[in-house]
Protein backbone atom coordinates (compact mmCIF):
# COMPACT_ATOMS: atom_id res chain seq x y z
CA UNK A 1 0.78 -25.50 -4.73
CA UNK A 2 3.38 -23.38 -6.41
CA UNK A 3 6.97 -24.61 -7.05
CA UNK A 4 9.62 -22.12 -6.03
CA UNK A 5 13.31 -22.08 -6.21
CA UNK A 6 13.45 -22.73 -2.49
CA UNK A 7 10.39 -24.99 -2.29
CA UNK A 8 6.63 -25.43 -2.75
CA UNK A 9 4.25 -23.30 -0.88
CA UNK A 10 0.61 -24.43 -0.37
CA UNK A 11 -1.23 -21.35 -2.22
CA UNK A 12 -3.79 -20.84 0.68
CA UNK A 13 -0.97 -20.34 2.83
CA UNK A 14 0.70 -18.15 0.92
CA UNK A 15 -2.94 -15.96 -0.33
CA UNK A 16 -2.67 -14.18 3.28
CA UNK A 17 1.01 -14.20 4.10
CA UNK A 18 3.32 -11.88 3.66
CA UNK A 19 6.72 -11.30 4.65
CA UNK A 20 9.09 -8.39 3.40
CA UNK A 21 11.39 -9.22 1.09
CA UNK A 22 13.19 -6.12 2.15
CA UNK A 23 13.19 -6.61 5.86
CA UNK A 24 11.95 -10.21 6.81
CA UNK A 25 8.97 -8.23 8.85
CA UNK A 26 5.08 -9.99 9.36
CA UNK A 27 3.27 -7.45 7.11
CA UNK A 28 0.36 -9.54 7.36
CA UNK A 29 -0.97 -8.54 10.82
CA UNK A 30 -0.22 -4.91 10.44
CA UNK A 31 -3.10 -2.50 9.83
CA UNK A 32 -0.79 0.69 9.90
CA UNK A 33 1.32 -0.24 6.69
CA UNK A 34 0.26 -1.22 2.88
CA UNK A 35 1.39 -4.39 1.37
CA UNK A 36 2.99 -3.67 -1.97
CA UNK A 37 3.48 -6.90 -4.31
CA UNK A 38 5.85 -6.70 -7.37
CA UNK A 39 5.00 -9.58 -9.44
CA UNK A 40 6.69 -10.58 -13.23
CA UNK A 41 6.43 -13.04 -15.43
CA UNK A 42 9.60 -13.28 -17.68
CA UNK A 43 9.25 -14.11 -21.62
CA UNK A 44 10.52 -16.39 -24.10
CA UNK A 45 14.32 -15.67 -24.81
CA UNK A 46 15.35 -14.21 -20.74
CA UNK A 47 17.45 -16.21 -18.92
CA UNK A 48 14.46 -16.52 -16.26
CA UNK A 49 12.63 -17.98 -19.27
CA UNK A 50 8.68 -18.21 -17.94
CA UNK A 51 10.16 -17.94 -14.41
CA UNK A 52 7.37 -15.76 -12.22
CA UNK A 53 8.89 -13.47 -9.55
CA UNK A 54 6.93 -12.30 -6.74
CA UNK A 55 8.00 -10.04 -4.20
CA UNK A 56 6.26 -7.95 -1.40
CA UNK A 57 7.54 -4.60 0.73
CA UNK A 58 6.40 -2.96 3.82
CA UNK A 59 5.94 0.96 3.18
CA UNK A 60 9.36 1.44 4.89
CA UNK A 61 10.97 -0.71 2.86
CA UNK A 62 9.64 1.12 -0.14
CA UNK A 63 10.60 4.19 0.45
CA UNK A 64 13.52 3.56 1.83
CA UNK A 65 15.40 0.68 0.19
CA UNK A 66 13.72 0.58 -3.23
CA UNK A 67 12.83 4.25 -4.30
CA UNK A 68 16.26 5.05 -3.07
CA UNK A 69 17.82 2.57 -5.90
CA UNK A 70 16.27 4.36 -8.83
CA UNK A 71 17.27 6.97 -11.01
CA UNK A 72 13.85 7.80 -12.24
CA UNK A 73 11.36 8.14 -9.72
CA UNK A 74 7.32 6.14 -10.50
CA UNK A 75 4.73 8.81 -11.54
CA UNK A 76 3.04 9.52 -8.47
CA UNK A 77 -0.13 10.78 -8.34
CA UNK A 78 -3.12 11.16 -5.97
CA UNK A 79 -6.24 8.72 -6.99
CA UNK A 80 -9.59 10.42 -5.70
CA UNK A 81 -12.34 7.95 -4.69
């Protein structure tokens, strides 16, 4: 189980859900879209002191919510197999 500010989740459940964060889509079930997962664990001395945050985006939440908010795009580059 992990304890979260709005619960506990069994872990098994969890291991092969996900919902957006961005959206409040099923991302799970969808074959045409990549899960991404954000996840942070926050030091000694932060006000989220050893708080872990977890989030997860469908690819059109990505693009279009999250890459919108910054000022300095990621590096991007292509990963050959």
């Amino acid at each position: 189980m992990i304890k979260l500010h709005n619960g506990t989740v069994p872990v098994t459940h969890r291991a092969f859900t996900y919902v957006c964060n961005g959206c409040e889509k099923d991302i799970s079930s969808r074959t045409d879209q990549e899960v991404i997962t954000i996840v942070h664990t926050f030091g000694y001395g932060s006000p989220k002191d050893l708080e872990r945050h977890e989030l997860h985006l469908c690819e059109e939440c990505y693009d279009g919510k999250l890459l919108q908010l910054l000022k300095i795009q990621p590096n991007i580059r292509e990963v050959l197999a």
